[in-house]
N, C-alpha and C. Protein backbone atom coordinates (compact mmCIF):
# COMPACT_ATOMS: atom_id res chain seq x y z
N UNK A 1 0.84 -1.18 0.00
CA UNK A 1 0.00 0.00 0.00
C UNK A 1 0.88 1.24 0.00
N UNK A 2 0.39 2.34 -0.60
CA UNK A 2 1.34 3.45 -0.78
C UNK A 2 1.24 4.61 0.24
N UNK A 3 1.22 5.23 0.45
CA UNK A 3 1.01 6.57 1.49
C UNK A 3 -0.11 7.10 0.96
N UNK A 4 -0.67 8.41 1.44
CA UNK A 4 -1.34 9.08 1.14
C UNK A 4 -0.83 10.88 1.04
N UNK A 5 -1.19 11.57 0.20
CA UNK A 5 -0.31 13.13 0.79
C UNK A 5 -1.39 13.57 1.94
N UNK A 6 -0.86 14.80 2.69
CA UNK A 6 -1.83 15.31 3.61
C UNK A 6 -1.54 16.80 3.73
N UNK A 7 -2.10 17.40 2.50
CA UNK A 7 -2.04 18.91 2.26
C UNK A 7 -3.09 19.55 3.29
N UNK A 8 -3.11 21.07 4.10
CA UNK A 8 -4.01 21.44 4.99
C UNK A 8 -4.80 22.40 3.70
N UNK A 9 -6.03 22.66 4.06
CA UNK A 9 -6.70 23.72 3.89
C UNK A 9 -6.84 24.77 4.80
N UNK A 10 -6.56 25.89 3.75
CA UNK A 10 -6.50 27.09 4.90
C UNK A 10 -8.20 27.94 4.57
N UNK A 11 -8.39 28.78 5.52
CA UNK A 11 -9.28 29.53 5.18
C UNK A 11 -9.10 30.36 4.08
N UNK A 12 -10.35 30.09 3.24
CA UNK A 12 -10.33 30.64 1.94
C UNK A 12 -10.83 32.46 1.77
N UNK A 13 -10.85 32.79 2.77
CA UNK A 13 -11.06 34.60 2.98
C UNK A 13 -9.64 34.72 3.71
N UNK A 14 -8.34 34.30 3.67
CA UNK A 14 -6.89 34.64 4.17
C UNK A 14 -6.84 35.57 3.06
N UNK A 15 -5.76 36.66 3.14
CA UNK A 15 -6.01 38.04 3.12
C UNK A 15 -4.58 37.72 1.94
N UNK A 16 -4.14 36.86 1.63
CA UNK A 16 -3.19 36.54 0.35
C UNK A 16 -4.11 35.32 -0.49
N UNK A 17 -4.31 35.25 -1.62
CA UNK A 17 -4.94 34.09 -2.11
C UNK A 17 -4.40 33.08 -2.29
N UNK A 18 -2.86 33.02 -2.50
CA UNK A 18 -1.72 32.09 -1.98
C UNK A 18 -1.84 31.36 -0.92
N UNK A 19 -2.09 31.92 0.15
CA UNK A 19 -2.41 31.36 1.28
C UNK A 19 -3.82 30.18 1.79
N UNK A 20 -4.83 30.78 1.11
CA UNK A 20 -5.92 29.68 0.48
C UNK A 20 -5.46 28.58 0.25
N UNK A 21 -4.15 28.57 -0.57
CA UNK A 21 -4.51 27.01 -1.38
C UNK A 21 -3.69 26.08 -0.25
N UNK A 22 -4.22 24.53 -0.58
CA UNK A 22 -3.26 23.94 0.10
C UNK A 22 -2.12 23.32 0.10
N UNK A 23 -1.61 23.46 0.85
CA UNK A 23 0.11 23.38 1.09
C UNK A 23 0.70 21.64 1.54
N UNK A 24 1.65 21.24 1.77
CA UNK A 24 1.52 19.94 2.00
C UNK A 24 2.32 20.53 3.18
N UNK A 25 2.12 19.56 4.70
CA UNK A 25 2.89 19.64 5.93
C UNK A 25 2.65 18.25 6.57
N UNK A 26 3.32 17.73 6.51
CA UNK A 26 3.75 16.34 7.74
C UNK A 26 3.31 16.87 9.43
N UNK A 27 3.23 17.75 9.70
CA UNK A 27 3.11 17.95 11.01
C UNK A 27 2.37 19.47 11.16
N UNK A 28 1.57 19.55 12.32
CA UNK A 28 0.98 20.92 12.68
C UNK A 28 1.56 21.61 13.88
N UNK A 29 1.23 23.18 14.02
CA UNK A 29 1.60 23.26 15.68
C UNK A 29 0.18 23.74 16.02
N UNK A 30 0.92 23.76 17.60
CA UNK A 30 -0.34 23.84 18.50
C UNK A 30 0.49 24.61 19.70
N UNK A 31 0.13 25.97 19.31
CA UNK A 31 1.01 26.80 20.65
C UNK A 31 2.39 26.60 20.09
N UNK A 32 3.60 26.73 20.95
CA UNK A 32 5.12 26.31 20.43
C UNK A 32 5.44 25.05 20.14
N UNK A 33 4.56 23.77 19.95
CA UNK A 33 4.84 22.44 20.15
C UNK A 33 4.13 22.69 18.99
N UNK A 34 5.05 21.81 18.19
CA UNK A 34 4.62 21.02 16.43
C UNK A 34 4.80 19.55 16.77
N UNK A 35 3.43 19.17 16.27
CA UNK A 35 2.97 17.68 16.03
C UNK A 35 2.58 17.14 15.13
N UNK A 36 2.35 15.67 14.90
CA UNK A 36 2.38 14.99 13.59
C UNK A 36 2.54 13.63 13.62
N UNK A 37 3.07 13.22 14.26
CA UNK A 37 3.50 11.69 14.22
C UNK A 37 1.98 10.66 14.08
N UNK A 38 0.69 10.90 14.35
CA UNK A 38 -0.52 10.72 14.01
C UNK A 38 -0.77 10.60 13.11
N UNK A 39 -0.96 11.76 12.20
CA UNK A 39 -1.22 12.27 10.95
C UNK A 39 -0.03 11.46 9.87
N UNK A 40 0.91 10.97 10.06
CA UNK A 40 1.92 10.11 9.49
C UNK A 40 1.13 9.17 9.51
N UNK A 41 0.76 8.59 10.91
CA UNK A 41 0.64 7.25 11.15
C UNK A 41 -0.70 7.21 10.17
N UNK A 42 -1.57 7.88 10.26
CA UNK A 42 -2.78 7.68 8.96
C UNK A 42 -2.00 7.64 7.83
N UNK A 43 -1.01 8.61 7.30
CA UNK A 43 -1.03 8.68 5.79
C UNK A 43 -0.62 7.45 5.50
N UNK A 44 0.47 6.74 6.38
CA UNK A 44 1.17 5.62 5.56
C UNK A 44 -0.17 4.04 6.36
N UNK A 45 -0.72 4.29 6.92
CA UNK A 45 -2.03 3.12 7.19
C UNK A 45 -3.53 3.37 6.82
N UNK A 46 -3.89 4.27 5.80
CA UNK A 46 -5.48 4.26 5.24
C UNK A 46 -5.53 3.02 4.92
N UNK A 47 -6.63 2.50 4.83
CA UNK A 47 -7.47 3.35 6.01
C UNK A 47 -7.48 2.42 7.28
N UNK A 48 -7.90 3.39 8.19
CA UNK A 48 -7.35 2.85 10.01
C UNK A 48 -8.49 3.68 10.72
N UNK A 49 -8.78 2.42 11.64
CA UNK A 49 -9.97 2.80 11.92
C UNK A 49 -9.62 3.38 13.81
N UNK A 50 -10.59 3.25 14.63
CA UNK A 50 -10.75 3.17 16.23
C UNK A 50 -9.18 3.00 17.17
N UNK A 51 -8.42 3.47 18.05
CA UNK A 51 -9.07 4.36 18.44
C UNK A 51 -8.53 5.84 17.82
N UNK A 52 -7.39 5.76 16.61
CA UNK A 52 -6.57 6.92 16.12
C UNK A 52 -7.77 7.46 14.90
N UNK A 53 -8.49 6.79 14.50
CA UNK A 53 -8.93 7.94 13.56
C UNK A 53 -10.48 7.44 13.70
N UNK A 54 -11.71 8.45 13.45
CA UNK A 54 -13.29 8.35 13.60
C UNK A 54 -13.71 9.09 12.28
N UNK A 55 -14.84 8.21 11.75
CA UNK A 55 -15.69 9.03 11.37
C UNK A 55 -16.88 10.08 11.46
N UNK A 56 -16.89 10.65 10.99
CA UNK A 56 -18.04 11.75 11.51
C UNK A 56 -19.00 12.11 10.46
N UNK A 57 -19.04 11.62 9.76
CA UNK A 57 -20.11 11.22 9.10
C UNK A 57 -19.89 12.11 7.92
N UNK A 58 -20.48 11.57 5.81
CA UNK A 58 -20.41 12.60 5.23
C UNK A 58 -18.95 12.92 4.60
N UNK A 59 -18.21 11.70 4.78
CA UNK A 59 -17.15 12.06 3.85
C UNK A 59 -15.83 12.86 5.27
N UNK A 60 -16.15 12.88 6.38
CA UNK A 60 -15.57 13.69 7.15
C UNK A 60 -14.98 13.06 8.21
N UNK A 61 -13.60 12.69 8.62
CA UNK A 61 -12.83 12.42 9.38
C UNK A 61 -12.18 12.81 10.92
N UNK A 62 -11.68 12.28 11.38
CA UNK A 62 -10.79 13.17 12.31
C UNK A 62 -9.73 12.31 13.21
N UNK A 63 -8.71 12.57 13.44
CA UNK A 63 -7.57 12.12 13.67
C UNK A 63 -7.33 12.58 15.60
N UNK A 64 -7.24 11.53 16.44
CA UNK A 64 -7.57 11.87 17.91
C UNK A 64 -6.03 11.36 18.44
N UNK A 65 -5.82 12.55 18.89
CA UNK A 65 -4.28 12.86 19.54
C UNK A 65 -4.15 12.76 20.60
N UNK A 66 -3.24 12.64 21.48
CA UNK A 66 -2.89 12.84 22.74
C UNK A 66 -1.45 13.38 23.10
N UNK A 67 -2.00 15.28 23.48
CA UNK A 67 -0.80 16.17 23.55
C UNK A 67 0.02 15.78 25.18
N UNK A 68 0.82 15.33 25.61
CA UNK A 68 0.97 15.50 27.24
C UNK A 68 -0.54 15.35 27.60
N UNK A 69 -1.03 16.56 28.44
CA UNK A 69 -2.28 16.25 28.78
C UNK A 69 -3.45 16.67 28.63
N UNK A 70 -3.16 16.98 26.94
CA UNK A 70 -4.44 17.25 26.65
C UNK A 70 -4.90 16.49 25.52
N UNK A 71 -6.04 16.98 24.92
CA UNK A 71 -6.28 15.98 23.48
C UNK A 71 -6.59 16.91 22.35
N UNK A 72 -5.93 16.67 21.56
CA UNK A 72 -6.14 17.19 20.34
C UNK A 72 -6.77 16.48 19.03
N UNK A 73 -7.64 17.13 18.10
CA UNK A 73 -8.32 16.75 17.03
C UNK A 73 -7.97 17.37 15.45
N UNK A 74 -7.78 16.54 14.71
CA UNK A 74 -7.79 17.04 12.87
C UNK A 74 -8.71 16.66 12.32
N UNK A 75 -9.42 17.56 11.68
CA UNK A 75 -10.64 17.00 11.15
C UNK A 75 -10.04 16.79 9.35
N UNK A 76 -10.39 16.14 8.92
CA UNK A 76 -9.82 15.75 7.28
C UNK A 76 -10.78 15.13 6.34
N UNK A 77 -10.88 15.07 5.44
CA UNK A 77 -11.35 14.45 4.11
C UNK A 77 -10.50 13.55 3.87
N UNK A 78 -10.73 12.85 2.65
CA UNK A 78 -9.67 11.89 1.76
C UNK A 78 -10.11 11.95 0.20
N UNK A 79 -9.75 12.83 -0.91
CA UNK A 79 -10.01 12.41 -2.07
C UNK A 79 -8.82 12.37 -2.63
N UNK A 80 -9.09 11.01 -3.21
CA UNK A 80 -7.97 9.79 -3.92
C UNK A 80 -7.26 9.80 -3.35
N UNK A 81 -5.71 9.89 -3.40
CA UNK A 81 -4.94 9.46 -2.60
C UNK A 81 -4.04 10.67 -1.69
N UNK A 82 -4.93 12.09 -1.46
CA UNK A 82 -4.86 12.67 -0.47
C UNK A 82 -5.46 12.64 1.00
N UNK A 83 -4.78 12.62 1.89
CA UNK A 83 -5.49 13.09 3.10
C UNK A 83 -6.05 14.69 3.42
N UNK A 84 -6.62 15.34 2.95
CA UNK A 84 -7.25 16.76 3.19
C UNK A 84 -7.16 17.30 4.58
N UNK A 85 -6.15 17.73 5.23
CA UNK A 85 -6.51 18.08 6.53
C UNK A 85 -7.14 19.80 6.89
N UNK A 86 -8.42 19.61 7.36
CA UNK A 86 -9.28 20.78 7.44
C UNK A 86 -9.22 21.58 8.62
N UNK A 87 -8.94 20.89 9.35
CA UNK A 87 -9.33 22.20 10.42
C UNK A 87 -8.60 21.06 12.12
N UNK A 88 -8.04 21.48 12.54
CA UNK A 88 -7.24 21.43 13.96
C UNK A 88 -7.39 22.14 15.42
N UNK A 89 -7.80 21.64 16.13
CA UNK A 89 -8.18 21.87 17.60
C UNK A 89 -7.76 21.26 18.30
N UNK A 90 -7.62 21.70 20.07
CA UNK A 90 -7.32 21.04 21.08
C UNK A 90 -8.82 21.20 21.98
N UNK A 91 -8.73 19.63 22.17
CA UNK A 91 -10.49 19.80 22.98
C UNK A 91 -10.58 20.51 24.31
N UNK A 92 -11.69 20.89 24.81
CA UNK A 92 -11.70 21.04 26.10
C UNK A 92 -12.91 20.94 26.86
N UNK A 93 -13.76 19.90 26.19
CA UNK A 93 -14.81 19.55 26.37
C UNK A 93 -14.90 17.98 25.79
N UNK A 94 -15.63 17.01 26.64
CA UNK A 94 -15.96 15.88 25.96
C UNK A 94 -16.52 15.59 24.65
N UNK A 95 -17.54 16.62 24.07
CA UNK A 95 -17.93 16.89 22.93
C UNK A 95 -17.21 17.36 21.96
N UNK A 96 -17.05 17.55 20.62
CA UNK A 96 -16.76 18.03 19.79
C UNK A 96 -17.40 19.24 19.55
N UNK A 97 -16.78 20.66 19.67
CA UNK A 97 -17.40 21.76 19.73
C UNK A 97 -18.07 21.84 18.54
N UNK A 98 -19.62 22.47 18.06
CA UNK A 98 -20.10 22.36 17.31
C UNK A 98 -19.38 23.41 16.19
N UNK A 99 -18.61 24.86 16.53
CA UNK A 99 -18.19 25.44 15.91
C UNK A 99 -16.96 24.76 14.84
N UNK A 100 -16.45 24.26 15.64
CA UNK A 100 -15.18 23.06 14.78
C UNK A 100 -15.85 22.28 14.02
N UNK A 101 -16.50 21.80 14.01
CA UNK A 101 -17.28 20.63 13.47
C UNK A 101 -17.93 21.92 11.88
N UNK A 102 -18.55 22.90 11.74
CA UNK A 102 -18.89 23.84 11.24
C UNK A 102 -18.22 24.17 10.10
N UNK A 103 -16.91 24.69 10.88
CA UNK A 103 -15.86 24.98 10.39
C UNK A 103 -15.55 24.17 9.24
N UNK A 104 -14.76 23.08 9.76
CA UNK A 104 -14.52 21.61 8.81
C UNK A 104 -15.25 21.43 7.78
N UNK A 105 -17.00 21.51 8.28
CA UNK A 105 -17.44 21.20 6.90
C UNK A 105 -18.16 21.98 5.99
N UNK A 106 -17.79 23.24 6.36
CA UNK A 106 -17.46 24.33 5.55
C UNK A 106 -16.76 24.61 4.55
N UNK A 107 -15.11 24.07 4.50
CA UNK A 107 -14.19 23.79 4.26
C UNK A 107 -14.21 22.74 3.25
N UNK A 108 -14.83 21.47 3.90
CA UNK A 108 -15.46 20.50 3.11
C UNK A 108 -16.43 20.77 1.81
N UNK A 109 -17.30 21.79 2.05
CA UNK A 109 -18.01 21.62 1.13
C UNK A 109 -17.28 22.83 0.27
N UNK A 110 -16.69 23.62 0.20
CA UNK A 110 -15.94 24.68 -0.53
C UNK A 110 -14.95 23.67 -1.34
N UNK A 111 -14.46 22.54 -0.86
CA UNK A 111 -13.48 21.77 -1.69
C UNK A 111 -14.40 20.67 -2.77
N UNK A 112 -15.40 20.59 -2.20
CA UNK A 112 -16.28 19.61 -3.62
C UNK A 112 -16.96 21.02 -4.35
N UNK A 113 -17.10 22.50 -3.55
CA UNK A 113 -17.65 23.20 -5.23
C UNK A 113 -16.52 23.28 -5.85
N UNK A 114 -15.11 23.67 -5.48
CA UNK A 114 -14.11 23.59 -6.13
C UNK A 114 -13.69 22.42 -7.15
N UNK A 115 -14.00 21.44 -6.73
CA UNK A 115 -13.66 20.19 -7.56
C UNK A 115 -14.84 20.21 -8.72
N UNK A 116 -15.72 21.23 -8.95
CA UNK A 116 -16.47 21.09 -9.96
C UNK A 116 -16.12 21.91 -11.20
């Protein structure tokens, strides 16, 4: 099996239009700490299920971290043999904040009008 790439999407109202598109990064930060070793572990094992990566229904992913002591989330797509990573948070609630969740598939659906 081959890898997958895992380019981020940025917000598409960023104030360079360069900045919109997506970029490829192996790893994210979060505060001064850059992480990734997760997001590896998906690209080179799609698909992988419980407890490192969930679905959320709709084409929509997310990748469940553990910072020291907190938890962190990537929410992502997959078309063909990209991983789409959309949108990145650290939880602070048992739930998935509904705004993140929003966000993502916001993002999500801006990348299938784009693909038309």
């Amino acid at each position: 099996m081959s890898a997958i790439d895992a380019p981020i999407v940025q917000a598409a109202a960023a104030a360079n239009p360069q900045d919109a598109r997506p970029r490829e990064y192996l790893t994210f930060r979060l505060g001064n700490e850059e992480y990734g070793i997760d997001i590896l572990k998906v690209q080179y094992c799609w698909p992988i299920g419980r407890p490192l990566v969930g679905s959320l229904g709709g084409g929509l992913w997310e990748v469940r971290s553990r910072l020291d002591e907190r938890i962190a989330r990537v929410l992502f797509c997959v078309r063909g043999s990209s991983m789409i990573l959309l949108h990145g948070f650290i939880k602070k609630t048992q739930k998935t904040p509904v705004q993140d969740l929003e966000l993502a598939r916001a993002r999500l659906r801006q990348l299938h009008e784009d693909e038309r």
